[in-house]
C-alpha atoms as a PDB file:
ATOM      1  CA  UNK A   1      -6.089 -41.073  10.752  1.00  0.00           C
ATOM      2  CA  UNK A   2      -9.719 -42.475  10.099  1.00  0.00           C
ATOM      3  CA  UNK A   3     -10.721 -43.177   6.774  1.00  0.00           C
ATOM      4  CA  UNK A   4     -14.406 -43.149   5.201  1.00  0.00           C
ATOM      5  CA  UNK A   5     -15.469 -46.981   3.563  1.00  0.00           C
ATOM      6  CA  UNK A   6     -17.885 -46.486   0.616  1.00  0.00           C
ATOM      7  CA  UNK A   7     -20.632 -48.501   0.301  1.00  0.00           C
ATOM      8  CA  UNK A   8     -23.052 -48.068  -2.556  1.00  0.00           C
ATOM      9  CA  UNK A   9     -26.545 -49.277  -3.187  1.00  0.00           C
ATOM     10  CA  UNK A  10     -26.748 -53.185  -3.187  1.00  0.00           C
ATOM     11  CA  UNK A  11     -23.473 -53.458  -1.593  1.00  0.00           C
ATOM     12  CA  UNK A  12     -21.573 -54.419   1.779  1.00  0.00           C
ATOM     13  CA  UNK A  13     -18.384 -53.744   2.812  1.00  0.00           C
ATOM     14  CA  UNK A  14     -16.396 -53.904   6.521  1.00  0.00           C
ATOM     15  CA  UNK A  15     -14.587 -51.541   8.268  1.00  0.00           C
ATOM     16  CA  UNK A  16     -12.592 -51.282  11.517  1.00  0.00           C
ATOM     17  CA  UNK A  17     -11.884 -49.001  14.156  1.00  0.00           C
ATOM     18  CA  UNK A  18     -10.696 -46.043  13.624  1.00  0.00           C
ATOM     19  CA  UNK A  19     -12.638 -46.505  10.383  1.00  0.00           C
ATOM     20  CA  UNK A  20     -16.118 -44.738   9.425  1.00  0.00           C
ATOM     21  CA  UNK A  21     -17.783 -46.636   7.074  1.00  0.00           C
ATOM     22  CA  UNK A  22     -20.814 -45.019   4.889  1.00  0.00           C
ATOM     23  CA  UNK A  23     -23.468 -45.333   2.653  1.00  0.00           C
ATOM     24  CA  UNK A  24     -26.058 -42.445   0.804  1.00  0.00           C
ATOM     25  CA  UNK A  25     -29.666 -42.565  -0.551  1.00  0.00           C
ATOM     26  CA  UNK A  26     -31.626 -44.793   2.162  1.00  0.00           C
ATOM     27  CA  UNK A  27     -35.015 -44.299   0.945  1.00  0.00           C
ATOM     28  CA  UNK A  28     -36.956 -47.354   0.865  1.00  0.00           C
ATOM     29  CA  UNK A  29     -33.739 -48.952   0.958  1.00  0.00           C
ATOM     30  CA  UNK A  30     -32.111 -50.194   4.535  1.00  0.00           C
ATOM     31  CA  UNK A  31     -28.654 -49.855   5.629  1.00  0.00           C
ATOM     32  CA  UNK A  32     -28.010 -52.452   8.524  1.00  0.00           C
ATOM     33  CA  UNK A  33     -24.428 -52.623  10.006  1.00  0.00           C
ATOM     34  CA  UNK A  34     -22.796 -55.273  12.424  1.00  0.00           C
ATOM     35  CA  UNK A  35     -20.593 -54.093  15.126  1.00  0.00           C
ATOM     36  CA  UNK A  36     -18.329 -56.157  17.923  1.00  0.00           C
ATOM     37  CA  UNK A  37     -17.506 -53.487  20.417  1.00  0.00           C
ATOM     38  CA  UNK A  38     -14.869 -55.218  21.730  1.00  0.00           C
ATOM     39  CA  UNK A  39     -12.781 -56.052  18.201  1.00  0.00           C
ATOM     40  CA  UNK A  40     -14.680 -52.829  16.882  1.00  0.00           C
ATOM     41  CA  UNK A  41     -14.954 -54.636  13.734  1.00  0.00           C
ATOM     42  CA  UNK A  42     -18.661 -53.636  11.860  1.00  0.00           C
ATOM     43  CA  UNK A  43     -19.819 -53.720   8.797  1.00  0.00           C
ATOM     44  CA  UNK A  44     -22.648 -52.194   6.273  1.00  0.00           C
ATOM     45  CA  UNK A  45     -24.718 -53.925   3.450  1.00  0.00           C
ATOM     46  CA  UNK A  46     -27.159 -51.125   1.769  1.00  0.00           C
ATOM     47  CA  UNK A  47     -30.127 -53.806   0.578  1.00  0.00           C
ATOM     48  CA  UNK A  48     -32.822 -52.633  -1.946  1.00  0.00           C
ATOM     49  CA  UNK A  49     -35.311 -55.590  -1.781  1.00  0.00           C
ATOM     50  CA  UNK A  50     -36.694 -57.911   1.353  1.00  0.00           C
ATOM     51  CA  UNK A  51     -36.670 -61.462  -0.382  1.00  0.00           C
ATOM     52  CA  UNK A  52     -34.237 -62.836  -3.114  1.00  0.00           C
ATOM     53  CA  UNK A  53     -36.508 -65.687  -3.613  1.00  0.00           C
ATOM     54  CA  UNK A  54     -39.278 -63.361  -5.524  1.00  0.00           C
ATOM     55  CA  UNK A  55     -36.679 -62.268  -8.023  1.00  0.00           C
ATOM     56  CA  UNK A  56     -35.357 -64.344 -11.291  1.00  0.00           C
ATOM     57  CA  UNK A  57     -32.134 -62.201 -11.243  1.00  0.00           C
ATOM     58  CA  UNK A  58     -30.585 -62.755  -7.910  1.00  0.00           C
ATOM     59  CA  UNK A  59     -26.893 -62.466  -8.641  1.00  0.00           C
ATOM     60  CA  UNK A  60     -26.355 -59.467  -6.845  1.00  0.00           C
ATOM     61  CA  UNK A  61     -26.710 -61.264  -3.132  1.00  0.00           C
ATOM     62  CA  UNK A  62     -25.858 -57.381  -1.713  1.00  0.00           C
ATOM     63  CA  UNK A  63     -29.115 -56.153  -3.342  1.00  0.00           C
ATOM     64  CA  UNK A  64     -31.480 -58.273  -1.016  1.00  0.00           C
ATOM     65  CA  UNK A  65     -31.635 -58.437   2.933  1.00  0.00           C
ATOM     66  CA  UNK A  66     -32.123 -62.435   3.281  1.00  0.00           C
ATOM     67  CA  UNK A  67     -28.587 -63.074   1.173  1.00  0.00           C
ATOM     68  CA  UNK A  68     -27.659 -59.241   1.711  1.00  0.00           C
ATOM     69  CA  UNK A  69     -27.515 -60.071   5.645  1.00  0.00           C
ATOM     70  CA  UNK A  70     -25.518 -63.705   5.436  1.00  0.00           C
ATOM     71  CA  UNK A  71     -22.598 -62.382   3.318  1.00  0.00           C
ATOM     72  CA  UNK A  72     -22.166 -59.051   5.978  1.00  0.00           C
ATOM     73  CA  UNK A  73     -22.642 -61.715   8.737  1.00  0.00           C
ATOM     74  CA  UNK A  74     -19.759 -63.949   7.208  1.00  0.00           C
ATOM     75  CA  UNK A  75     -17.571 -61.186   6.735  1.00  0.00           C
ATOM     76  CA  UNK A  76     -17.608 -59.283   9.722  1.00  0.00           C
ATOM     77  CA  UNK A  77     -16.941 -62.970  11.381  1.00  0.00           C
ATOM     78  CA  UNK A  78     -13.979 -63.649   9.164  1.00  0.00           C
ATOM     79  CA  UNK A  79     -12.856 -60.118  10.358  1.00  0.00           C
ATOM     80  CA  UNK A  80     -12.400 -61.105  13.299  1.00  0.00           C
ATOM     81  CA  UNK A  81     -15.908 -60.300  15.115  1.00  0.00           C
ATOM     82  CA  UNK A  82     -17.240 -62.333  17.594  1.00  0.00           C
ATOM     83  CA  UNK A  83     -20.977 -63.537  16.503  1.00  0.00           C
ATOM     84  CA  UNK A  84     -22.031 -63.430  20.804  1.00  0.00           C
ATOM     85  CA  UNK A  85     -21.294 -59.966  20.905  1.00  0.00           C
ATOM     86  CA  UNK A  86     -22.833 -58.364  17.710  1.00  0.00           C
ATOM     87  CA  UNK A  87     -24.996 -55.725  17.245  1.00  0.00           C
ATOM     88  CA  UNK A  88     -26.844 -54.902  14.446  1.00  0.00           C
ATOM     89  CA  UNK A  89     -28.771 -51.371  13.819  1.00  0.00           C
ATOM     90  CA  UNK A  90     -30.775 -50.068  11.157  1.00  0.00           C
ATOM     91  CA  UNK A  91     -32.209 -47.275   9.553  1.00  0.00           C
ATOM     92  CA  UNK A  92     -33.639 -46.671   6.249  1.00  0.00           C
ATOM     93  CA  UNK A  93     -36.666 -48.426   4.783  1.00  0.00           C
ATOM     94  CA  UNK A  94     -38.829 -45.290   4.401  1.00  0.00           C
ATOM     95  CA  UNK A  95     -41.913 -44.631   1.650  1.00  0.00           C
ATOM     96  CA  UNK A  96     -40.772 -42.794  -0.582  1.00  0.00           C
ATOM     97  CA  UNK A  97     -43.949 -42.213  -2.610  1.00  0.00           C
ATOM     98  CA  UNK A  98     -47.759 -42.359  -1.951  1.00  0.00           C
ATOM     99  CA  UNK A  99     -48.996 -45.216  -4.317  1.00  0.00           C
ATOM    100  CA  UNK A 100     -53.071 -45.545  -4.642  1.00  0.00           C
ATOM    101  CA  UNK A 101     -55.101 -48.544  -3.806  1.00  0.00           C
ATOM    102  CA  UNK A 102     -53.983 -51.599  -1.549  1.00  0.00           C
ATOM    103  CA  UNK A 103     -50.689 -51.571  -3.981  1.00  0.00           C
ATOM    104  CA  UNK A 104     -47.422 -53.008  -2.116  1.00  0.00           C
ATOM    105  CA  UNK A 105     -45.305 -51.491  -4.515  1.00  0.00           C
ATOM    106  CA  UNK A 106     -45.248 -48.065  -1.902  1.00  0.00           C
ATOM    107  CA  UNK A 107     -44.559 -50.818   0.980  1.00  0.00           C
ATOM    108  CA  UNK A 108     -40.858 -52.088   0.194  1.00  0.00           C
ATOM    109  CA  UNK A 109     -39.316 -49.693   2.342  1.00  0.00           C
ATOM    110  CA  UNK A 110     -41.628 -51.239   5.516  1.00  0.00           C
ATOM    111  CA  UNK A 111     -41.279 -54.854   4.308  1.00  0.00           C
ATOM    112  CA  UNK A 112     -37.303 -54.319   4.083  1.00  0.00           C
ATOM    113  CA  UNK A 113     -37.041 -53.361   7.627  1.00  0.00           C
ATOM    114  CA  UNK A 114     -39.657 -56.221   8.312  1.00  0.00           C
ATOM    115  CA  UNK A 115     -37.004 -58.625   6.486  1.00  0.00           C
ATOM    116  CA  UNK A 116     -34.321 -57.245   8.497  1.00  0.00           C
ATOM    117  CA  UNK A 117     -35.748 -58.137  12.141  1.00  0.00           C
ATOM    118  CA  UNK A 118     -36.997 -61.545  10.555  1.00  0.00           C
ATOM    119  CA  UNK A 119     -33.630 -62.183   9.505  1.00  0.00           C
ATOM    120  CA  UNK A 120     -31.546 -61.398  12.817  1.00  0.00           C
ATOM    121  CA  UNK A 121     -34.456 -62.794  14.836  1.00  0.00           C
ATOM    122  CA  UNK A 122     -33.357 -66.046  12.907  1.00  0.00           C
ATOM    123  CA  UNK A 123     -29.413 -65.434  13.701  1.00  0.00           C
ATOM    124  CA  UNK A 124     -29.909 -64.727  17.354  1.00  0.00           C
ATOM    125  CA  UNK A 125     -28.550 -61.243  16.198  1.00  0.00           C
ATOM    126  CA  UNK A 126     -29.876 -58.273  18.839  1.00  0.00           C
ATOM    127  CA  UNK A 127     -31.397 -55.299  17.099  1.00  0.00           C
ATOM    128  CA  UNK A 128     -29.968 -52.345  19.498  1.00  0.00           C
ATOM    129  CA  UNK A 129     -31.626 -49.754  17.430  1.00  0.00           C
ATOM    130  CA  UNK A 130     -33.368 -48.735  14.275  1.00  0.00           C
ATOM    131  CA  UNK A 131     -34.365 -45.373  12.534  1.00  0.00           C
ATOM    132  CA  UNK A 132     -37.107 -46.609  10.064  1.00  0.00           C
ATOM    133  CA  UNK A 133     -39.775 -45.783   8.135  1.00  0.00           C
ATOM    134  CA  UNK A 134     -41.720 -41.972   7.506  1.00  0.00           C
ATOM    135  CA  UNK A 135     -41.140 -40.259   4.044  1.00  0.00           C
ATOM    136  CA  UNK A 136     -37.333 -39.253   4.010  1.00  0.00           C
ATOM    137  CA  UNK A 137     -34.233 -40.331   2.906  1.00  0.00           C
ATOM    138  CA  UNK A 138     -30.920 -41.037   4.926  1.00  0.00           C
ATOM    139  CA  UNK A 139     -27.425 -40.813   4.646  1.00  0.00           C
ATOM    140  CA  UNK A 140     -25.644 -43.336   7.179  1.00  0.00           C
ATOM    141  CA  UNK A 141     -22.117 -43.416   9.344  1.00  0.00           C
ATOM    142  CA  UNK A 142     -20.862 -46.497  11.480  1.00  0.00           C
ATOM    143  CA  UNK A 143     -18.178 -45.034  13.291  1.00  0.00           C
ATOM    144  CA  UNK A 144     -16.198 -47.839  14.295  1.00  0.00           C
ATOM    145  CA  UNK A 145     -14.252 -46.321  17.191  1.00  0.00           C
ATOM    146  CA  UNK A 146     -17.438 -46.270  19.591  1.00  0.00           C
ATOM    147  CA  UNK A 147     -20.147 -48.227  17.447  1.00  0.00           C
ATOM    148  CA  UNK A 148     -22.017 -44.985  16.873  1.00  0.00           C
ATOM    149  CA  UNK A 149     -24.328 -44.771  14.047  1.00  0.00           C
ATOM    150  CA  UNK A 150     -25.259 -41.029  12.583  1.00  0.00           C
ATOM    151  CA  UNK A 151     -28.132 -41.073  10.601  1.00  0.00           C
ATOM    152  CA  UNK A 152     -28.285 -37.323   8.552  1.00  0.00           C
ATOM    153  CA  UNK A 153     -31.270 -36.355   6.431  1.00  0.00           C
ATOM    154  CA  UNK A 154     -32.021 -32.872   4.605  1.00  0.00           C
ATOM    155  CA  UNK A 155     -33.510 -30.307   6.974  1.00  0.00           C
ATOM    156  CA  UNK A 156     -33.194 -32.672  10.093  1.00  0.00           C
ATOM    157  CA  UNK A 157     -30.850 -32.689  13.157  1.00  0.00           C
ATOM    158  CA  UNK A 158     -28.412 -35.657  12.880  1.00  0.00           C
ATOM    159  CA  UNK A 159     -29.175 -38.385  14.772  1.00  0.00           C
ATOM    160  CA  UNK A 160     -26.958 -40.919  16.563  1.00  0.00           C
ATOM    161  CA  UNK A 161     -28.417 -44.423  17.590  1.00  0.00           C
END
């Protein structure tokens, strides 16, 4: 019997096969997992901002995708995962409103999924696949057994990548 890992916004969890693990309300936010098909160990961290560096309060290391990415990477390797077999996928980082002028306020949903192939360009981590950007929101599943990730949005057929 499969159970269904939580994650919530600016957090990270792990899960492992025959797991699912979860996580609501991508809009400009990204949801990148981890997997190691052969362990089927993966992991999720639901980041909100591309850069902790720009931010005085930076506790929360889930809530950006430079420190976000590091603590999923060190977890899913203390798992058990093996680093040369990872894959990471993402989905998310859409705009969510029109914002007028050359304002990057409307842009943190692009620059998040920019941050997120910056930072596993910098691990060595491949990016298998990604679901990014337009206007919507997501709801994400890693389904540990096969690696699978759904990606379901209002009004759209779900999508597996």
């Amino acid at each position: 019997m499969s159970k269904v890992i939580k994650v919530g916004m600016a957090d990270l969890n792990i899960c492992k096969s025959p797991d699912i693990i979860t996580t609501i309300g991508l809009g400009s936010c990204i949801g990148l997992t981890f997997y190691d098909p052969i362990t089927k160990i993966g992991g999720l961290v639901h980041y909100m901002l591309p850069d902790s560096t720009q931010m005085r309060n930076n506790t929360n290391i889930a809530k950006f995708a430079d420190t976000g990415i590091d603590a999923l990477l060190r977890k899913v390797l203390m798992a058990g995962a093996n680093r040369n077999r990872l894959v990471a996928k993402i989905a998310g980082g859409a705009k969510m409103f029109q914002v007028s002028g050359g304002s990057n306020v409307g842009n943190v949903g692009e620059r998040n999924a920019m941050a997120a192939k910056m930072k596993l360009r910098a691990l060595g981590i491949r990016l298998a696949a990604e679901d990014t950007g337009l206007n919507f929101g997501r709801t994400v599943e890693l389904h540990c057994e096969t690696g699978e990730f759904y990606i379901k949005a209002i009004g759209k057929p779900v999508k597996i990548i």
